[in-house]
N, C-alpha and C. Protein backbone atom coordinates (compact mmCIF):
# COMPACT_ATOMS: atom_id res chain seq x y z
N UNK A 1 0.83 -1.19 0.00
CA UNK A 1 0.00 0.00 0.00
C UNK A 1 0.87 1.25 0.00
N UNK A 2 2.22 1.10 0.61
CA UNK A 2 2.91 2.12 0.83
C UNK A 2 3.12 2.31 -0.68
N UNK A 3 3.93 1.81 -0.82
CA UNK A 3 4.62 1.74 -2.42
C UNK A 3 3.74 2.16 -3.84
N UNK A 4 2.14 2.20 -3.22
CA UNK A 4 1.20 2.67 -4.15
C UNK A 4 0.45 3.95 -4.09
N UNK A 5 0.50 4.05 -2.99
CA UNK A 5 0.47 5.57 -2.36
C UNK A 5 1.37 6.30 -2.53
N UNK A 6 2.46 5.99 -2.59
CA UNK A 6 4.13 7.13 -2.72
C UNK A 6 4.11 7.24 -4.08
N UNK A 7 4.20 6.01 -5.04
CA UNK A 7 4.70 6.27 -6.13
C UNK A 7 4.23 7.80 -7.38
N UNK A 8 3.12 7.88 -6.95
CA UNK A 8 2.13 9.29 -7.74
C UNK A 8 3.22 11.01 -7.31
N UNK A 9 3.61 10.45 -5.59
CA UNK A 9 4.36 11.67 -5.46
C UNK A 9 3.39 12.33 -4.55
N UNK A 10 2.04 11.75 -4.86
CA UNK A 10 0.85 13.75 -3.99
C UNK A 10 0.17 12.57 -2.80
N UNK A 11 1.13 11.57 -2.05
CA UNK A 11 0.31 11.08 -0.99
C UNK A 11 1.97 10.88 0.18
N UNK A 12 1.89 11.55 1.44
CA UNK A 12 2.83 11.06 2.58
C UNK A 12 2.06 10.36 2.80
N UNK A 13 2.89 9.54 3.37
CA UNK A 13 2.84 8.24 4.21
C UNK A 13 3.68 7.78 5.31
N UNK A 14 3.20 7.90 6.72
CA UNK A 14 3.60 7.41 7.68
C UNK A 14 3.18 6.08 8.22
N UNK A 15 4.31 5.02 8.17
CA UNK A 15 3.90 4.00 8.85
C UNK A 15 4.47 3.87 9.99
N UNK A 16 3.53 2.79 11.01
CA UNK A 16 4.11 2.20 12.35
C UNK A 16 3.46 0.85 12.31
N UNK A 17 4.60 0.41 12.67
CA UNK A 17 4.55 -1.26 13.04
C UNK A 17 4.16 -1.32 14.73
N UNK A 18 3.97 -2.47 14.96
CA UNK A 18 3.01 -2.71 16.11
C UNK A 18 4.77 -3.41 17.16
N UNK A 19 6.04 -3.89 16.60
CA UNK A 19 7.29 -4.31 16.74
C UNK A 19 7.59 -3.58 18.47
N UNK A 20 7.06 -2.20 18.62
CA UNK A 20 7.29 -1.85 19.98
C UNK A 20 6.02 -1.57 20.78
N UNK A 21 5.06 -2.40 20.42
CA UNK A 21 3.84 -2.17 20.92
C UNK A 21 3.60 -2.24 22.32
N UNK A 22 3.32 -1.20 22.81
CA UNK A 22 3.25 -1.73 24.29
C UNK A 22 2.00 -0.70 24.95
N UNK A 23 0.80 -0.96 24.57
CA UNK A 23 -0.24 -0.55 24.92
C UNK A 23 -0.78 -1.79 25.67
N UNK A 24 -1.24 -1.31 27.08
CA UNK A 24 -1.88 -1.90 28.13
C UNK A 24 -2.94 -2.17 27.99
N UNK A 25 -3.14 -3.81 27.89
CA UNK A 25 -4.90 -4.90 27.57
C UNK A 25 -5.64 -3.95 28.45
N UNK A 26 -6.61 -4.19 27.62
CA UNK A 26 -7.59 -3.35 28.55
C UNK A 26 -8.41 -4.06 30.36
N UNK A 27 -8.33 -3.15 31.32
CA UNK A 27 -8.37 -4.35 32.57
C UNK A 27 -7.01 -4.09 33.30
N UNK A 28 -5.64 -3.43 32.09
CA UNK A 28 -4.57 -3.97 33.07
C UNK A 28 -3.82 -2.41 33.17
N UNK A 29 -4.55 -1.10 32.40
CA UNK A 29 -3.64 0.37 32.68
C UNK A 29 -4.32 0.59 31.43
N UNK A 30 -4.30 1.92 31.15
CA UNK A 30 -4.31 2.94 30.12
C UNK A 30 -3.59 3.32 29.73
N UNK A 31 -3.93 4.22 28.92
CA UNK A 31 -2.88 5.12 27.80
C UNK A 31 -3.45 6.15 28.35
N UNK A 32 -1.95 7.16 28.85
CA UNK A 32 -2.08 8.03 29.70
C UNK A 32 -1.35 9.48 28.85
N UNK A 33 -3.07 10.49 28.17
CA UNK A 33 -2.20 11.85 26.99
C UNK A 33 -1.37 12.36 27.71
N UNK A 34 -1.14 12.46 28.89
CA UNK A 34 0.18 13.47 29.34
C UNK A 34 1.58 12.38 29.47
N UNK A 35 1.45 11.10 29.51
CA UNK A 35 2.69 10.18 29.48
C UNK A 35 2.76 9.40 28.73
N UNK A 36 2.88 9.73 27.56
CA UNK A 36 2.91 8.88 26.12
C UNK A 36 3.87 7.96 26.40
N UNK A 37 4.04 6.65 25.75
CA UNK A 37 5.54 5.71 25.98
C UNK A 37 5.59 6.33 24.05
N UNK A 38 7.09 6.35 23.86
CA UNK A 38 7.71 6.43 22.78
C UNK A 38 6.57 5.67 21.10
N UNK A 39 6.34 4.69 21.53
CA UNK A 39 5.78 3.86 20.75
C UNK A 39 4.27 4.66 20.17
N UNK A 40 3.58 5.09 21.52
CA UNK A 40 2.44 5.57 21.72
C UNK A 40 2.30 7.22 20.93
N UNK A 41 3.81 7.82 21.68
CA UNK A 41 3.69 9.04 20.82
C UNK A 41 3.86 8.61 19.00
N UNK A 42 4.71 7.80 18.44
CA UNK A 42 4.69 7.83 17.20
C UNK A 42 3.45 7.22 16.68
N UNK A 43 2.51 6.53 17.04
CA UNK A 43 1.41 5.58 16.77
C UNK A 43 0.30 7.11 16.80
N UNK A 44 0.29 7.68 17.70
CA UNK A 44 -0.90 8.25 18.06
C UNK A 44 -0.75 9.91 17.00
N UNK A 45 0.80 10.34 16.94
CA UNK A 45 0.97 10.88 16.64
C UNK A 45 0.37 11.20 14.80
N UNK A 46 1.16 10.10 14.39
CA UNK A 46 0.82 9.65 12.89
C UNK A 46 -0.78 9.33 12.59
N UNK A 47 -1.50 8.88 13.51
CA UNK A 47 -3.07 9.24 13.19
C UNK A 47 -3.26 10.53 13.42
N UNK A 48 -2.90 10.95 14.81
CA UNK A 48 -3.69 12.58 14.37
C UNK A 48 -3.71 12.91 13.14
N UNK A 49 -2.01 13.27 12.39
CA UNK A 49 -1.63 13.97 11.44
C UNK A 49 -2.40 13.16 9.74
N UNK A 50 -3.00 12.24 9.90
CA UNK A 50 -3.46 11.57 9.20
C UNK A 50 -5.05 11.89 8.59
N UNK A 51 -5.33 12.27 7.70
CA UNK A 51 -7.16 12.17 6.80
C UNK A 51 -7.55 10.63 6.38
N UNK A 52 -6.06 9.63 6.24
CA UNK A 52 -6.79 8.43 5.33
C UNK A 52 -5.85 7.45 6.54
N UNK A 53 -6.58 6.77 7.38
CA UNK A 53 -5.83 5.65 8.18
C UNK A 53 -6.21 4.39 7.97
N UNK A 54 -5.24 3.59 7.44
CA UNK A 54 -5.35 2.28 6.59
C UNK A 54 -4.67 1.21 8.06
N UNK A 55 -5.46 0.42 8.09
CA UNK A 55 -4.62 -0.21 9.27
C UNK A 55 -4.79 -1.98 8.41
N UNK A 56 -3.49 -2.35 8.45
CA UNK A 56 -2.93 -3.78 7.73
C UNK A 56 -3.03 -4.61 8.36
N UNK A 57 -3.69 -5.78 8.75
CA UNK A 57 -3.19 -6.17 10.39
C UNK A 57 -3.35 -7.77 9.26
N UNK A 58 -2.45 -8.53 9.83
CA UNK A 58 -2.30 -10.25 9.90
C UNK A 58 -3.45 -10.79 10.49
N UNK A 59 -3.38 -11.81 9.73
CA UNK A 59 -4.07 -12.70 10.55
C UNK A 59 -4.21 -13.28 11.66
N UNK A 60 -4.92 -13.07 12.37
CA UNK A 60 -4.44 -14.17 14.05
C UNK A 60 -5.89 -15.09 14.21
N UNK A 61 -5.32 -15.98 14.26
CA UNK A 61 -6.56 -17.35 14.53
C UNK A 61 -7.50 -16.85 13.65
N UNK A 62 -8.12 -16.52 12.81
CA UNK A 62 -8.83 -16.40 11.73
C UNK A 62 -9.35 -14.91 12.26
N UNK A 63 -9.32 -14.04 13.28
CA UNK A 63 -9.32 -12.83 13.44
C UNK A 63 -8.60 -11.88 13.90
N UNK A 64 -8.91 -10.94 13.53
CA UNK A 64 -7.62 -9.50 13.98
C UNK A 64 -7.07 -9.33 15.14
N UNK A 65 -5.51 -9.18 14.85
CA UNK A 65 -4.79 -9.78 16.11
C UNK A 65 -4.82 -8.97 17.65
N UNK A 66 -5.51 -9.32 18.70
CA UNK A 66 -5.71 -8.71 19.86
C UNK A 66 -5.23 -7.79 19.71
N UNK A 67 -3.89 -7.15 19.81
CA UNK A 67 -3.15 -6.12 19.78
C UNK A 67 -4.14 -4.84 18.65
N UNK A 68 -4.60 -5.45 17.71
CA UNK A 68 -5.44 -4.62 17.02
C UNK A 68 -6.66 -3.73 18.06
N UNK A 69 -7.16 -5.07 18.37
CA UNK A 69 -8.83 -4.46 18.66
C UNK A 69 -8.11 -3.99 20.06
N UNK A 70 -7.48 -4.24 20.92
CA UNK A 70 -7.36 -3.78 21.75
C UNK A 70 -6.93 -2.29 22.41
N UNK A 71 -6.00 -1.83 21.28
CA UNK A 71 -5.62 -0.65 20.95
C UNK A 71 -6.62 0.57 20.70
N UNK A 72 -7.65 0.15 19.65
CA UNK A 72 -9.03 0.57 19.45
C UNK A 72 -9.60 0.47 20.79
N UNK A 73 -9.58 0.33 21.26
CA UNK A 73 -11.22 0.29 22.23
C UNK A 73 -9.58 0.95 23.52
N UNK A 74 -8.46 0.59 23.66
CA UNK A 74 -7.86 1.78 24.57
C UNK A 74 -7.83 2.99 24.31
N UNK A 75 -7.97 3.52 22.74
CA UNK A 75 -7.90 4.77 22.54
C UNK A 75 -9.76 5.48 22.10
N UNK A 76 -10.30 4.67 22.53
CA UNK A 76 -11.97 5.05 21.78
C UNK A 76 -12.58 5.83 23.01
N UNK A 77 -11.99 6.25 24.27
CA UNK A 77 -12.42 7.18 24.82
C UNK A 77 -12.47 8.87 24.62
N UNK A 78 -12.85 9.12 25.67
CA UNK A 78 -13.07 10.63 25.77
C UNK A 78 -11.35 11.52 25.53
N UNK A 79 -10.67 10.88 26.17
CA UNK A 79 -9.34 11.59 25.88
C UNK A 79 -8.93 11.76 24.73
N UNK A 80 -8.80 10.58 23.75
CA UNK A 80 -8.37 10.34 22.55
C UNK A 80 -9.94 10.58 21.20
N UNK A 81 -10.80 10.94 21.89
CA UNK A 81 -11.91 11.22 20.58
C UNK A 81 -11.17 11.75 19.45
N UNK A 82 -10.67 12.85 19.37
CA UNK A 82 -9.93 13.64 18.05
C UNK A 82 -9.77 12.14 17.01
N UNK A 83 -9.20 11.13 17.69
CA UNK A 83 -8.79 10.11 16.42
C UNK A 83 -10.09 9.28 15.82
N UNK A 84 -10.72 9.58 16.19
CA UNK A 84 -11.94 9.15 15.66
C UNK A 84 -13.01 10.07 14.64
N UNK A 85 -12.46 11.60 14.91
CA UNK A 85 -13.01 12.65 14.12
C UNK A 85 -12.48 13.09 12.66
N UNK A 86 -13.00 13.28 11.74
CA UNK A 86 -12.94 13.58 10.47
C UNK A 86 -12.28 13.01 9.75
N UNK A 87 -11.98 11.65 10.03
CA UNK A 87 -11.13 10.24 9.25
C UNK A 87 -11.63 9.81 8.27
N UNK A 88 -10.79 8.80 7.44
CA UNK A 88 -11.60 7.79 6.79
C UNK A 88 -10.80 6.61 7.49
N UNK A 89 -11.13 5.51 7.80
CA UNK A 89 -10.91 4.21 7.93
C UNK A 89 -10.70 3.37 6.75
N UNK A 90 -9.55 2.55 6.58
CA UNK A 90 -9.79 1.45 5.36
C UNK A 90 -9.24 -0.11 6.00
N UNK A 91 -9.55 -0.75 5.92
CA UNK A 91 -8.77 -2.17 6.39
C UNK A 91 -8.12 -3.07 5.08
N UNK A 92 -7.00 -3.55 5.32
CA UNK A 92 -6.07 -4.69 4.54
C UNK A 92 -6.62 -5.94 6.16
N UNK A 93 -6.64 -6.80 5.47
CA UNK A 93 -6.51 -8.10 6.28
C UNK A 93 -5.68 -8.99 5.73
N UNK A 94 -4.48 -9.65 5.71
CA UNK A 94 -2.84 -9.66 5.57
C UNK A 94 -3.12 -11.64 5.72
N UNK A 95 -2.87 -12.03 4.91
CA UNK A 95 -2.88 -13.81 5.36
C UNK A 95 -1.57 -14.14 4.39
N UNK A 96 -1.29 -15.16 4.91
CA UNK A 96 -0.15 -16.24 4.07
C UNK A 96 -0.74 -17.11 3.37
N UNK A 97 -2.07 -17.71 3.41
CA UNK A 97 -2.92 -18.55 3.10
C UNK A 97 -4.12 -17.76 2.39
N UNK A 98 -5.42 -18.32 2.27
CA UNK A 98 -6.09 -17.57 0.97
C UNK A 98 -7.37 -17.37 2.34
N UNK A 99 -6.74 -16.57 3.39
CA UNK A 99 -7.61 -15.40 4.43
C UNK A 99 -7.47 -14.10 4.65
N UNK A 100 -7.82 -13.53 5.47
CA UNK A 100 -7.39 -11.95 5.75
C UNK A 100 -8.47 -11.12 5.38
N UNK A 101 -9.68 -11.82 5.37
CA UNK A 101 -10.88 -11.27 5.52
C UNK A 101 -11.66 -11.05 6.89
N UNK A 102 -11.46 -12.07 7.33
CA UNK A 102 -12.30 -11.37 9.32
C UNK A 102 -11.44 -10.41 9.49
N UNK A 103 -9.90 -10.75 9.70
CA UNK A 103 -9.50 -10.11 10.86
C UNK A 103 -9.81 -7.99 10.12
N UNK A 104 -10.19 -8.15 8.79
CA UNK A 104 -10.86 -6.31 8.34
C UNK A 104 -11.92 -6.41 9.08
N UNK A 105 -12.81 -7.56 8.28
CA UNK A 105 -14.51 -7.21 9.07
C UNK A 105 -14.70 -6.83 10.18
N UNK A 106 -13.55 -7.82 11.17
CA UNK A 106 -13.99 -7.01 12.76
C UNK A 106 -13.02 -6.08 13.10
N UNK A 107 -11.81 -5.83 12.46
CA UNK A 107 -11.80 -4.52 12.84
C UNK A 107 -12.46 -3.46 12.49
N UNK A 108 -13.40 -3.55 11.00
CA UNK A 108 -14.13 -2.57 10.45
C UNK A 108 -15.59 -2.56 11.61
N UNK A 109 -16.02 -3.74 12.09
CA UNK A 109 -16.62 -3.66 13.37
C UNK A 109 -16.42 -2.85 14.36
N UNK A 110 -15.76 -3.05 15.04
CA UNK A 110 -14.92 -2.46 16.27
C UNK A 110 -14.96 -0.81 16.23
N UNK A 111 -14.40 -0.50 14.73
CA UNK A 111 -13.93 1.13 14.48
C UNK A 111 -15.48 1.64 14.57
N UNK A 112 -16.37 1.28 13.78
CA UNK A 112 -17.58 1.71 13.12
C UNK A 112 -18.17 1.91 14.96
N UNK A 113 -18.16 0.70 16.09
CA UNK A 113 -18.80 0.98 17.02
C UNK A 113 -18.38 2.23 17.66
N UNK A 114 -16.92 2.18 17.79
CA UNK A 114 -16.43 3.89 18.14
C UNK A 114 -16.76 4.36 18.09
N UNK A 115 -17.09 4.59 16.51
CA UNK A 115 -16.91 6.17 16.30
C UNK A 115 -18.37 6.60 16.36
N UNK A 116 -19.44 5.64 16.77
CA UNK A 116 -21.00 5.79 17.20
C UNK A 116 -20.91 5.78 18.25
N UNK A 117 -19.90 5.64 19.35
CA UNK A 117 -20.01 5.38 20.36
C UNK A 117 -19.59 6.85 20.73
N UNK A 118 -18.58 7.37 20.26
CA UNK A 118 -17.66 8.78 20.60
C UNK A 118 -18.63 9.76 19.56
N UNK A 119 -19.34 9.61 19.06
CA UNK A 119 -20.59 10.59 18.37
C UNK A 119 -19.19 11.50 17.20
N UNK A 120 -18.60 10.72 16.50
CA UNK A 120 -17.67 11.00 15.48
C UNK A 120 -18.07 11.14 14.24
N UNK A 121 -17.81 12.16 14.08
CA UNK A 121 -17.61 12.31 12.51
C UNK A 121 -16.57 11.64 11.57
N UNK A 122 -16.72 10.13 11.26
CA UNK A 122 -15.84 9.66 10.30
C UNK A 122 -16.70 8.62 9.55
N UNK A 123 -15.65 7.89 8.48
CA UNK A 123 -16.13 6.94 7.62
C UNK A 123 -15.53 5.80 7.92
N UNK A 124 -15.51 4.21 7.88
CA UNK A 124 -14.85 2.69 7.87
C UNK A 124 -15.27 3.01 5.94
N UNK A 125 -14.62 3.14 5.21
CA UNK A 125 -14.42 2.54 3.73
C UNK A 125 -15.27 1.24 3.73
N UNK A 126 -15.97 0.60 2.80
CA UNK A 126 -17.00 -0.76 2.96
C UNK A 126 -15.97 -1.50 1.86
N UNK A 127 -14.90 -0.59 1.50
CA UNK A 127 -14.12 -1.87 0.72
C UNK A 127 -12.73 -2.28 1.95
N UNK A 128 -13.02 -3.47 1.60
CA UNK A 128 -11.96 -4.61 2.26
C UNK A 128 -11.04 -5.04 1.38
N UNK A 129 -9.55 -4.99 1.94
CA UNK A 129 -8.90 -5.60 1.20
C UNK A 129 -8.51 -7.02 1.36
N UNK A 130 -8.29 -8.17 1.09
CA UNK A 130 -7.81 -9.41 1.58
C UNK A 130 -6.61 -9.93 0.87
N UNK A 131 -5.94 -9.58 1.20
CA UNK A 131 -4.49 -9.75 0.68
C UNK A 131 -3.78 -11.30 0.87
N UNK A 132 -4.11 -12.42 -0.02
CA UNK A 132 -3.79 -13.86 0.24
C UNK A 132 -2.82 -13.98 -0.23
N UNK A 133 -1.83 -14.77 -0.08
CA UNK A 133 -0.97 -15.29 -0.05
C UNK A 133 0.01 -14.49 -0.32
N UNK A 134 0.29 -13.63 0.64
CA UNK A 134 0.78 -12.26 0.71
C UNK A 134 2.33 -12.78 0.44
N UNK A 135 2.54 -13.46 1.22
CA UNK A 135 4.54 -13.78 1.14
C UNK A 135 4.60 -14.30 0.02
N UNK A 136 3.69 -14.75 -1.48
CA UNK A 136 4.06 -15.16 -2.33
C UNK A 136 4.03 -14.11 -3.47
N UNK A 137 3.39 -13.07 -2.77
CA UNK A 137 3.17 -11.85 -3.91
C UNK A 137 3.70 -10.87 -3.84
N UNK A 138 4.37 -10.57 -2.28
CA UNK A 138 5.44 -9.57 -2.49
C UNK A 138 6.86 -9.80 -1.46
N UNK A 139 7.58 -9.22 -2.22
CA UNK A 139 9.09 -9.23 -1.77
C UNK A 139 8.84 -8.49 0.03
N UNK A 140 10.12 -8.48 0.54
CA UNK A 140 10.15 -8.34 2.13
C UNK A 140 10.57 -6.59 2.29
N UNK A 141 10.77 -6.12 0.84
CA UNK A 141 10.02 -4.67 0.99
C UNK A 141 8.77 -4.56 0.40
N UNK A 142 7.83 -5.14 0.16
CA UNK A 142 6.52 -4.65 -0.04
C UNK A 142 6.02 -4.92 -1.59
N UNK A 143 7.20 -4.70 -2.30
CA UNK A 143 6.91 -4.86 -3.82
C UNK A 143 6.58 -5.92 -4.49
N UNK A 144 5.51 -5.84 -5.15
CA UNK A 144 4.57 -6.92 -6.36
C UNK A 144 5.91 -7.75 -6.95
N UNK A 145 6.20 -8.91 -6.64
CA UNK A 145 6.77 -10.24 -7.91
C UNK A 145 5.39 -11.17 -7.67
N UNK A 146 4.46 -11.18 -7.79
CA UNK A 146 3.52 -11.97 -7.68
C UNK A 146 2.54 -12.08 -8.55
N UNK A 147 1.35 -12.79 -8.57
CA UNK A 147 1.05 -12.85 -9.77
C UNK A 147 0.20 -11.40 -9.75
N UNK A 148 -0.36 -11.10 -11.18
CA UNK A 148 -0.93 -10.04 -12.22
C UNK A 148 -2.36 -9.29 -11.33
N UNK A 149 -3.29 -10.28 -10.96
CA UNK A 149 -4.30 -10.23 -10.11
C UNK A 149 -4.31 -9.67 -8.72
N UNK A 150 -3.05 -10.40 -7.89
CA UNK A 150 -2.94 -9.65 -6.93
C UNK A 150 -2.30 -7.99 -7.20
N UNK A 151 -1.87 -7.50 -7.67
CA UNK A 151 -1.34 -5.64 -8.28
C UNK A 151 -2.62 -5.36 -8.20
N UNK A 152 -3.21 -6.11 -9.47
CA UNK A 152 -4.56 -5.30 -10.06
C UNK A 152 -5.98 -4.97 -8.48
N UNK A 153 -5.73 -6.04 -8.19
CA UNK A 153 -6.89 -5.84 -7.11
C UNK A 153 -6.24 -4.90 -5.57
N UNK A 154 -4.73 -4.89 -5.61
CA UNK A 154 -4.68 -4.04 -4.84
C UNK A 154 -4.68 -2.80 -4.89
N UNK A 155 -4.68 -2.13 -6.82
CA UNK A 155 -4.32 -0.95 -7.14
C UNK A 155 -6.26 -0.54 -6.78
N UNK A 156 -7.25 -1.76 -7.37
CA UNK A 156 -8.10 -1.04 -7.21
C UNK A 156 -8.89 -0.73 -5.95
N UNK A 157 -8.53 -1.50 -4.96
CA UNK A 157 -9.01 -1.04 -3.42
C UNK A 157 -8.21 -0.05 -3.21
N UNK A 158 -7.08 0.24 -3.10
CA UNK A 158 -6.57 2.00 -2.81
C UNK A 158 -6.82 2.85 -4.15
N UNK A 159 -7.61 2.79 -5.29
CA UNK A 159 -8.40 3.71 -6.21
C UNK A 159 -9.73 3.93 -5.22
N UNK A 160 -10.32 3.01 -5.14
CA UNK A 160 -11.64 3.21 -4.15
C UNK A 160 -11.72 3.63 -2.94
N UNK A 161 -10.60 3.37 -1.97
CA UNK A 161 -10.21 4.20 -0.97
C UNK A 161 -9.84 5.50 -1.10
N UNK A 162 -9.07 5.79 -1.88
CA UNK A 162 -9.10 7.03 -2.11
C UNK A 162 -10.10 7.99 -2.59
N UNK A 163 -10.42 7.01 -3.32
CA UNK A 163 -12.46 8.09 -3.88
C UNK A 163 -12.83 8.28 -2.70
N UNK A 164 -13.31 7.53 -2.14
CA UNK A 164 -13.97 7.62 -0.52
C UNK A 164 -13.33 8.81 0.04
N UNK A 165 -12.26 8.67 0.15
CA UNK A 165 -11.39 9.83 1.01
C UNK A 165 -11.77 11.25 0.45
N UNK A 166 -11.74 11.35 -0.72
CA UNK A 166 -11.77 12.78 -1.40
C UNK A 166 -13.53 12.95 -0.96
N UNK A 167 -14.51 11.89 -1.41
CA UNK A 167 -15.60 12.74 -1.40
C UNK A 167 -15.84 12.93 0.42
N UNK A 168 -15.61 11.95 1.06
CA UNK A 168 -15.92 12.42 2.40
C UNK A 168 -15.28 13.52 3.17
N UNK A 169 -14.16 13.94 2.91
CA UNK A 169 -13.09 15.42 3.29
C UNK A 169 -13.53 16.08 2.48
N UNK A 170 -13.89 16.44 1.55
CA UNK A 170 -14.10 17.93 0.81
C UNK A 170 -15.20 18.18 1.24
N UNK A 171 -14.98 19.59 1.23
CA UNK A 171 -16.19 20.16 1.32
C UNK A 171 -17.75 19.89 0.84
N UNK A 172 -18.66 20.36 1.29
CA UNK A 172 -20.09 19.80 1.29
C UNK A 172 -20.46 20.09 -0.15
N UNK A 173 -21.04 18.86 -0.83
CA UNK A 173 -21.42 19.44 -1.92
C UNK A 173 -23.11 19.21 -2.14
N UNK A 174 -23.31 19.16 -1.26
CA UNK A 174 -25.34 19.55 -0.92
C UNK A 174 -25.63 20.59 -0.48
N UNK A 175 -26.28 21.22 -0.81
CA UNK A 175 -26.82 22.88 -0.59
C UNK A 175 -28.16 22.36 0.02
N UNK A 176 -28.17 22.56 1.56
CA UNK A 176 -29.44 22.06 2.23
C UNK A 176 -30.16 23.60 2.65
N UNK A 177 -31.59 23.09 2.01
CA UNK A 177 -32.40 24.31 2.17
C UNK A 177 -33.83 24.46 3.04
């Protein structure tokens, strides 16, 4: 996704890997805005600064890996609302095998309850990506040697994500009378 987003030139892109994750299960501490841990400031940081947040997540047991949903529902309070306001949401669901469809659906679950829950102004994208047999289609930087189908279907879920993005951020184009 990175590599398809950059290449045009008119999209930054900040990623974070989950590698120093250390957000507290919920039950066992919070995420505390005046004492960010390192991890937390770059994670939290890069959504603020963000209009289009694509979150990639692997597969775990046929759904999205704890560390996912858990993160969500630590930051879906009152402190952290802003990340839930004027977004778009998109999900990749990431398999080695021919899955990586739940673990979007329920995170596209999860987000959607948020942001009804925090009375947010945002969008979950209704396109899913399912990215199968991901280690056979791209190299260990990211890039397509795989077959023809997988490019094509990933160029066109970030074409459609991005439509989404433009019409939901621009300005209103209904004149309510």
């Amino acid at each position: 996704m990175k590599h398809l987003l950059t290449e045009s030139g008119q999209h930054e892109v900040s990623i974070v890997t989950f590698e120093q994750y250390d957000i507290p299960f919920v039950g066992q501490g919070y995420v505390k805005k005046d004492s960010l841990t390192a991890f937390q400031q770059e994670f939290i940081g890069a959504w603020e600064a963000a209009d289009l947040v694509l979150f990639a997540m692997p597969e775990y047991n046929w759904t999205a890996p704890p560390q996912a949903t858990n993160t969500i529902h630590q930051l879906g309070g009152p402190a952290f609302k802003h990340l839930f306001e004027n977004k778009v949401f998109a999900m990749v669901g990431i398999s080695n095998g021919r899955g990586g469809r739940q673990p979007a659906l329920d995170m596209t679950t999860v987000l959607n309850k948020i942001i009804s829950f925090t009375n947010s102004y945002s969008i979950v994208s209704p396109k899913l990506y399912e990215s199968h047999e991901t280690d056979k289609n791209l190299d260990e930087n990211g890039k397509f040697v795989g077959h023809e189908v997988y490019e094509r279907t990933s160029r066109a879920f970030l074409d459609y994500t991005l439509n989404v993005a433009t019409r939901w951020l621009q300005p209103s184009l209904v004149d309510v009378k």
